[in-house]
Protein backbone atom coordinates (compact mmCIF):
# COMPACT_ATOMS: atom_id res chain seq x y z
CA UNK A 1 56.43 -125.47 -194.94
CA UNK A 2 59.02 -123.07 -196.07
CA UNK A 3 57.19 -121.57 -198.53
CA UNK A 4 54.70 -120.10 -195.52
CA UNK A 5 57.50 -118.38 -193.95
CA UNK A 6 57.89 -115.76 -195.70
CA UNK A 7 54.31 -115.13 -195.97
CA UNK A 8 54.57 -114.85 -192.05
CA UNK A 9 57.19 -112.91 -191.97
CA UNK A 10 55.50 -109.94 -193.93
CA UNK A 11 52.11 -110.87 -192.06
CA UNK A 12 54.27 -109.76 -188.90
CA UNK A 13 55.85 -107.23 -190.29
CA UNK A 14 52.75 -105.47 -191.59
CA UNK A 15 51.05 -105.69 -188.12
CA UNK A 16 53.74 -104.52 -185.98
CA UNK A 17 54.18 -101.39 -188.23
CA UNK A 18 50.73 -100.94 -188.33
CA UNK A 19 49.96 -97.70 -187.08
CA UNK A 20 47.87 -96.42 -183.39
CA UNK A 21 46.46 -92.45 -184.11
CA UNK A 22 44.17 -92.96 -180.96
CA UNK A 23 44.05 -90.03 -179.02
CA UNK A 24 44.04 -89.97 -175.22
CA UNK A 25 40.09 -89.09 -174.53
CA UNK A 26 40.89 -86.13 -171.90
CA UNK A 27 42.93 -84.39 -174.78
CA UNK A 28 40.47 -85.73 -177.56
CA UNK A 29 37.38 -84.05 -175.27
CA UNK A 30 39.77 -80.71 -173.65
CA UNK A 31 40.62 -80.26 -177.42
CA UNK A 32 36.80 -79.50 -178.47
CA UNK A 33 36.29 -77.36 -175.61
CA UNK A 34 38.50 -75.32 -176.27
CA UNK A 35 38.33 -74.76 -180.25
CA UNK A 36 34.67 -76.03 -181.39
CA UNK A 37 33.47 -75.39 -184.79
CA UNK A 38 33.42 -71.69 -183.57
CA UNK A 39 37.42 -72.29 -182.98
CA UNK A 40 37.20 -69.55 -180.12
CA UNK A 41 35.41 -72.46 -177.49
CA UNK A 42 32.70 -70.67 -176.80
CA UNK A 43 29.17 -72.24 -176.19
CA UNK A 44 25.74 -70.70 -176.24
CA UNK A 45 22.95 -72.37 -173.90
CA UNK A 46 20.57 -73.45 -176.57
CA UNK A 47 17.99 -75.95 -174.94
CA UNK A 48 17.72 -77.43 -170.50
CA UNK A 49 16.20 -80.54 -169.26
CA UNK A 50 15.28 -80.83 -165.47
CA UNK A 51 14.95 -84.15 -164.65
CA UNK A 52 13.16 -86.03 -167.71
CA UNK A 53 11.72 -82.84 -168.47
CA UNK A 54 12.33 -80.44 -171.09
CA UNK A 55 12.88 -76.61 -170.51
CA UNK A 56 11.94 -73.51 -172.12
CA UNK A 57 14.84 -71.37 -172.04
CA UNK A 58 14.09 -67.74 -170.54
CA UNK A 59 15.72 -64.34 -172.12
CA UNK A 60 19.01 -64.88 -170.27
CA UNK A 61 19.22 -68.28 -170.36
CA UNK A 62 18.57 -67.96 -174.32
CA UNK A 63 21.42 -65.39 -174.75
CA UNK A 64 23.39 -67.06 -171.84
CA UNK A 65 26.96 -68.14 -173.53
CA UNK A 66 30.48 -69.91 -171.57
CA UNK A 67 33.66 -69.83 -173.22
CA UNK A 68 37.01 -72.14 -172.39
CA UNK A 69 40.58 -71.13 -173.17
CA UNK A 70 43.33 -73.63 -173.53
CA UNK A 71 44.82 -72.38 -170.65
CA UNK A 72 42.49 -73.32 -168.49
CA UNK A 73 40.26 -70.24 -167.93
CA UNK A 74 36.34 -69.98 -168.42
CA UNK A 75 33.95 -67.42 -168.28
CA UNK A 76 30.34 -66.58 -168.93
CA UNK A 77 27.61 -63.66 -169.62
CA UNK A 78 26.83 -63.92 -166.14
CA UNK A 79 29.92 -62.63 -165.27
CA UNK A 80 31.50 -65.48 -163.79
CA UNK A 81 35.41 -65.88 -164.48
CA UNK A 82 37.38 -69.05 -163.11
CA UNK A 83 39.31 -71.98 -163.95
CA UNK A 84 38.17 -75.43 -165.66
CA UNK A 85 39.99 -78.94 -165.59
CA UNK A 86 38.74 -82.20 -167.10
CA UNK A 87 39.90 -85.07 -164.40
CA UNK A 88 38.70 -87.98 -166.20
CA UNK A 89 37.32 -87.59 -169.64
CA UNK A 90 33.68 -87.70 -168.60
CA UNK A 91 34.29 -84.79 -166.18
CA UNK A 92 34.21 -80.94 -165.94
CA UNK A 93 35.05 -79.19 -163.35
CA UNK A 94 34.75 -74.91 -162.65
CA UNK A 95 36.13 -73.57 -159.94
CA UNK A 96 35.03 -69.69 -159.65
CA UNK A 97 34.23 -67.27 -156.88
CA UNK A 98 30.84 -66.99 -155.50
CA UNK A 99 30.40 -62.71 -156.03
CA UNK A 100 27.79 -62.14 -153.15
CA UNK A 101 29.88 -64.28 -150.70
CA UNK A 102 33.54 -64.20 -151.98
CA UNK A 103 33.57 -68.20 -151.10
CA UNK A 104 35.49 -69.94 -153.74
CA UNK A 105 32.99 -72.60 -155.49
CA UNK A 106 33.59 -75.61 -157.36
CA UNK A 107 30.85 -76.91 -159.73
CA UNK A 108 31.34 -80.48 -161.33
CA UNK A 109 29.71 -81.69 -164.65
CA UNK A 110 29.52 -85.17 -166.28
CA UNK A 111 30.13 -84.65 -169.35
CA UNK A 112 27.45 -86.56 -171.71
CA UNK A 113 29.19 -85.43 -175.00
CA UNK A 114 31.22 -83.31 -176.34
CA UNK A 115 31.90 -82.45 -179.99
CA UNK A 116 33.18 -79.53 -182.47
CA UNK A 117 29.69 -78.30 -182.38
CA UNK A 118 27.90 -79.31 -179.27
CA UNK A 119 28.51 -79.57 -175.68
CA UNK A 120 26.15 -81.72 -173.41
CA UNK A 121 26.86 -81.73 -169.64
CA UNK A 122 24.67 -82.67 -166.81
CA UNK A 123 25.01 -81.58 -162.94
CA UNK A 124 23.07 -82.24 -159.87
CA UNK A 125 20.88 -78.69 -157.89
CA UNK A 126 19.39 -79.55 -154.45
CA UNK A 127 19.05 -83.21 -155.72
CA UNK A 128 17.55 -82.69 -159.21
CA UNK A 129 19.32 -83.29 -162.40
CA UNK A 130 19.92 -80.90 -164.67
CA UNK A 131 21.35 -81.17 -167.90
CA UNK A 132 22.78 -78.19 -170.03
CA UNK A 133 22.95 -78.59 -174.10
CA UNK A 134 25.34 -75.92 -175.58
CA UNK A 135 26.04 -75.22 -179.51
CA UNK A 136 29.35 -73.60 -180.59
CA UNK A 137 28.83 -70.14 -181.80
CA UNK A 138 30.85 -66.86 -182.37
C-alpha cells in the first residue's frame, strides 16, 4: 500500500497545478467586437434574414458598416453615434439618439455569434425577427 502513495501524491499534485486559461465569455465576446480580424472592430452588413427568409441586401444596406471601440462607443454609415454594453454574453445593447426626435433609444441584440471575423446578431421590428450577419473589414 505504500508504494501507491507516492503515486497519489504526484497524481494530486499534477491536478491541482493544473492550469484554468478560460476566459470569462462577456470579455471573450466584448474582446472580438472590438478588435476582429480587421483589429479596428468594424463590421460591414454582408447578408439579412427576416424571419426564415433570406434578404437581398439593397445599395446602403450593402455598403452599410458599424464599428465598436473598447471604450464603449459605436457608430455607423448611417450616422448614428452612441454607446454599446454586453450585459450577459449573449447580449448587445446600443443606446443612441433618435435624430428626427432627439428621444434617446435603446436597441437590444441577441447575440447568435460572434468571432474575429463575423458578427451574427438578431433583434425583434414590429414583431418580426430579424437577424443581421456582419464580416470584419477595414
Amino acid at each position: 500500500m505504500k508504494q501507491f502513495y507516492p503515486l497519489l501524491l504526484l497524481m494530486l499534485l499534477v491536478v491541482s497545478c493544473s492550469k484554468n486559461d478560460s476566459v470569462d465569455p462577456i470579455t471573450e465576446r466584448s474582446s472580438f467586437l472590438v478588435s476582429n480580424s480587421s483589429s479596428i472592430g468594424k463590421w460591414k452588413l454582408t447578408a439579412l434574414k427576416v424571419g426564415t427568409a433570406d434578404q437581398a441586401l439593397t445599395a446602403s444596406q450593402s455598403v452599410y458598416t458599424k464599428r465598436y471601440t473598447p471604450d464603449n462607443k459605436f457608430s455607423d454609415t448611417d450616422g448614428l453615434v452612441g454607446t454599446w454594453s454586453m450585459p450577459t454574453a449573449d447580449q448587445l445593447v446600443e443606446v443612441f439618439t433618435n435624430f428626427g426626435s432627439g428621444v434617446s433609444v435603446t436597441q437590444v441584440y441577441k447575440i447568435n455569434s460572434v468571432t474575429a471575423s463575423q458578427l451574427n446578431l438578431t433583434y425583434t421590428v414590429n414583431g418580426t425577427e430579424i437577424t443581421a450577419i456582419y464580416s470584419a473589414t477595414m
